[in-house]
Protein backbone atom coordinates (compact mmCIF):
# COMPACT_ATOMS: atom_id res chain seq x y z
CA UNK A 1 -27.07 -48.47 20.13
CA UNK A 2 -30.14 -50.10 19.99
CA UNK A 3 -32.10 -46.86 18.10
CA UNK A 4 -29.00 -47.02 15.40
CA UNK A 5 -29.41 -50.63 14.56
CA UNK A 6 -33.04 -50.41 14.19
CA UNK A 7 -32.74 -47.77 11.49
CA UNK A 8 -30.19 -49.34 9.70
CA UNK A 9 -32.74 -50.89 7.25
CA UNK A 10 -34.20 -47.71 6.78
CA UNK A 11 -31.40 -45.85 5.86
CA UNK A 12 -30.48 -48.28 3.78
CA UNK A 13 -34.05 -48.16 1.52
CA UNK A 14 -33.79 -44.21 1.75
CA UNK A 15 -30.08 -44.20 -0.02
CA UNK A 16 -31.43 -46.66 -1.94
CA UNK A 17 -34.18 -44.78 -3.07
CA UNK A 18 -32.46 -41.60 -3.70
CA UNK A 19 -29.31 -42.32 -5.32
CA UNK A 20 -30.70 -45.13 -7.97
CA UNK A 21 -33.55 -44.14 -9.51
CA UNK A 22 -32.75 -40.21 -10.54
CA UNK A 23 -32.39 -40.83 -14.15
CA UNK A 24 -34.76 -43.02 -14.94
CA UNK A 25 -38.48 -41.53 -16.64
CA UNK A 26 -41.29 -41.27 -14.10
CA UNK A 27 -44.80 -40.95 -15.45
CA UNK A 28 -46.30 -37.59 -14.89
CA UNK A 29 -50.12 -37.50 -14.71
CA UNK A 30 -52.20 -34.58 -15.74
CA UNK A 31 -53.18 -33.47 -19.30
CA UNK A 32 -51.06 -34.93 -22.87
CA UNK A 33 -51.78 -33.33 -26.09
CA UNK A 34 -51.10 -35.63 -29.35
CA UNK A 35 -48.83 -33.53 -31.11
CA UNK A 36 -49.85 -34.52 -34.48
CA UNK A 37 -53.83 -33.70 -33.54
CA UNK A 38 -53.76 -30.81 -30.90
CA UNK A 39 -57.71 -31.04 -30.40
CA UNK A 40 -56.89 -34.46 -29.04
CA UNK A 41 -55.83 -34.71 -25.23
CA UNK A 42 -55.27 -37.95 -22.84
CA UNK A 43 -55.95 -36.61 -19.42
CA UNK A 44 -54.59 -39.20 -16.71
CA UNK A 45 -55.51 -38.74 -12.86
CA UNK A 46 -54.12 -41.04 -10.15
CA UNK A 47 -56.59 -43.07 -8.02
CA UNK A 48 -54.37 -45.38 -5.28
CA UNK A 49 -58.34 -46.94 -4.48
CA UNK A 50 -57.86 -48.52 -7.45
CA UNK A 51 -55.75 -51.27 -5.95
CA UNK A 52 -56.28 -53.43 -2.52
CA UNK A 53 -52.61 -53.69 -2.44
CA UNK A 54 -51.77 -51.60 0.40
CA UNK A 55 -48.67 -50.67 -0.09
CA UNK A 56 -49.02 -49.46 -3.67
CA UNK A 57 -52.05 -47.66 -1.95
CA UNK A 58 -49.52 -45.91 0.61
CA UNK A 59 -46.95 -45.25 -2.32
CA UNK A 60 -49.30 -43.46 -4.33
CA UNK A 61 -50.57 -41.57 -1.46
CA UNK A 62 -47.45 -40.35 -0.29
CA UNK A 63 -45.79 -39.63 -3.68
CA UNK A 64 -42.70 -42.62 -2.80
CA UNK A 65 -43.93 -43.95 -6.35
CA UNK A 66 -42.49 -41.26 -8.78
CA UNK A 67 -39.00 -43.09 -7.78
CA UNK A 68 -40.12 -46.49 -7.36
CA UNK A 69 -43.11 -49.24 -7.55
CA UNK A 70 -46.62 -48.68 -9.62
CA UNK A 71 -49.38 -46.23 -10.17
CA UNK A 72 -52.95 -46.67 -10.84
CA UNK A 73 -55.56 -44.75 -12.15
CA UNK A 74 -58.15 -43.51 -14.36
CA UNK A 75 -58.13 -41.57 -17.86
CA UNK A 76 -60.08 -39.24 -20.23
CA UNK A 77 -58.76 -39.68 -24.07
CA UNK A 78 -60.93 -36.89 -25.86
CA UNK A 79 -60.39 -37.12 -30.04
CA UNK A 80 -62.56 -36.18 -32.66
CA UNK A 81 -64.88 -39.34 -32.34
CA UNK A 82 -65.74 -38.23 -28.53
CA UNK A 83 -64.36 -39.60 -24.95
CA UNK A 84 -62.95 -42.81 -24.11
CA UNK A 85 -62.54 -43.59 -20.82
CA UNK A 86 -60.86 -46.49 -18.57
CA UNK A 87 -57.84 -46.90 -16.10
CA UNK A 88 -54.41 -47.25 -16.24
CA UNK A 89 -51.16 -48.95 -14.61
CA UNK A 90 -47.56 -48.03 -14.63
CA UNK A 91 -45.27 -49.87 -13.08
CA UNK A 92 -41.75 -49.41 -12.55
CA UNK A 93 -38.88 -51.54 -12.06
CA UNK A 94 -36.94 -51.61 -8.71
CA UNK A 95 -33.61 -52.91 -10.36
CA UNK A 96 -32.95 -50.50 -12.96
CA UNK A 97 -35.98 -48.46 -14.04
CA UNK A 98 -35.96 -49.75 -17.73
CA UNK A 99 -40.08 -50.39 -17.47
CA UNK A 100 -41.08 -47.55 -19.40
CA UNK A 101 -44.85 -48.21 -20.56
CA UNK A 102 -48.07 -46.92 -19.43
CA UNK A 103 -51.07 -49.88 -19.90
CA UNK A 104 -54.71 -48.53 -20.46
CA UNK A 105 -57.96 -50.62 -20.41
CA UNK A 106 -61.09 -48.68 -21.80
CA UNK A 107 -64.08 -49.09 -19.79
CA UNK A 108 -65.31 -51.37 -22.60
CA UNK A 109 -62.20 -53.81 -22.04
CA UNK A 110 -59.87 -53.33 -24.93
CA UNK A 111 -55.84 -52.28 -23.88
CA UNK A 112 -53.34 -49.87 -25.46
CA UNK A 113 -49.91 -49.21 -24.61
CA UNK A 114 -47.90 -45.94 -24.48
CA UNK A 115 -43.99 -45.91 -23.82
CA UNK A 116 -43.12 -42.97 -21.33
CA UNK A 117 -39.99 -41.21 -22.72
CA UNK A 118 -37.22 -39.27 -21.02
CA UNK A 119 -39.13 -35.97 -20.92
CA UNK A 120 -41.50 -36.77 -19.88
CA UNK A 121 -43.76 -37.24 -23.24
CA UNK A 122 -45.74 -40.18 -24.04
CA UNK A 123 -45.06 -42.20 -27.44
CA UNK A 124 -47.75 -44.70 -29.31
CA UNK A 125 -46.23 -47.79 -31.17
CA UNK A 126 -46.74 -45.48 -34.60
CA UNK A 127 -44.33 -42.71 -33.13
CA UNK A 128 -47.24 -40.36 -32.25
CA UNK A 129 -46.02 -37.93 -29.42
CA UNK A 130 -48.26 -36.68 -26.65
CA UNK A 131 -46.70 -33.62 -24.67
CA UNK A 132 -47.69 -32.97 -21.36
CA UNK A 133 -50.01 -29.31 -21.40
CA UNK A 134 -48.44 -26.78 -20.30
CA UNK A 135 -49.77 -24.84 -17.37
């Protein structure tokens, strides 16, 4: 009796988890190509020591935060001019997964946005499309 009311509140975050958030876009790291430019790529990799918050840290680690909560992490942007570099954030929302964008600071401090889109693509306010590469 004991045992089944201690893992009531676990059971509960586990439904939770699973049954709410299946639709919604989760940000897929690896290699993007801009689809306009195919010599340019945006290579993101996720780093969970980028953040002291320890649960975040624990998300990332375990994988929990493809459904749910943030990711951190570093990025390559290679274009014609040469390679950018920097980290980024996503961050999803718990209530209904409508946070869609992926933030980016370049190692020399100026930000960028990208919206993530159902497939899994990345969009840039002027429509550009990066796909992820195919493997």
């Amino acid at each position: 009796m004991r045992l089944t009311r201690n893992l009531r509140p676990v059971l509960s975050i586990l439904l939770f988890v699973s049954g709410c958030q299946g639709g919604a876009a989760t940000l897929r790291v690896g290699t993007f190509i801009n689809q306009r430019d195919t010599t340019q790529s945006l290579e993101l990799k996720q780093d969970a020591s980028l953040t002291s918050n320890v649960f975040i840290r624990a998300s990332i680690e375990t994988g929990v935060n493809r459904y749910f909560g943030k990711t951190v992490g570093t990025y390559v942007l290679t274009t014609n001019q040469g390679r950018r570099t920097g980290k980024f954030v996503w961050a999803k929302s718990l209530r209904d997964g409508s946070l869609h964008e992926v933030w980016f600071t370049e190692d020399d401090g100026r930000t960028w946005t990208l919206n993530v889109e159902g497939n899994g693509s990345l969009q840039d306010p002027v429509g550009i499309v990066w796909k992820p590469a195919r493997s």
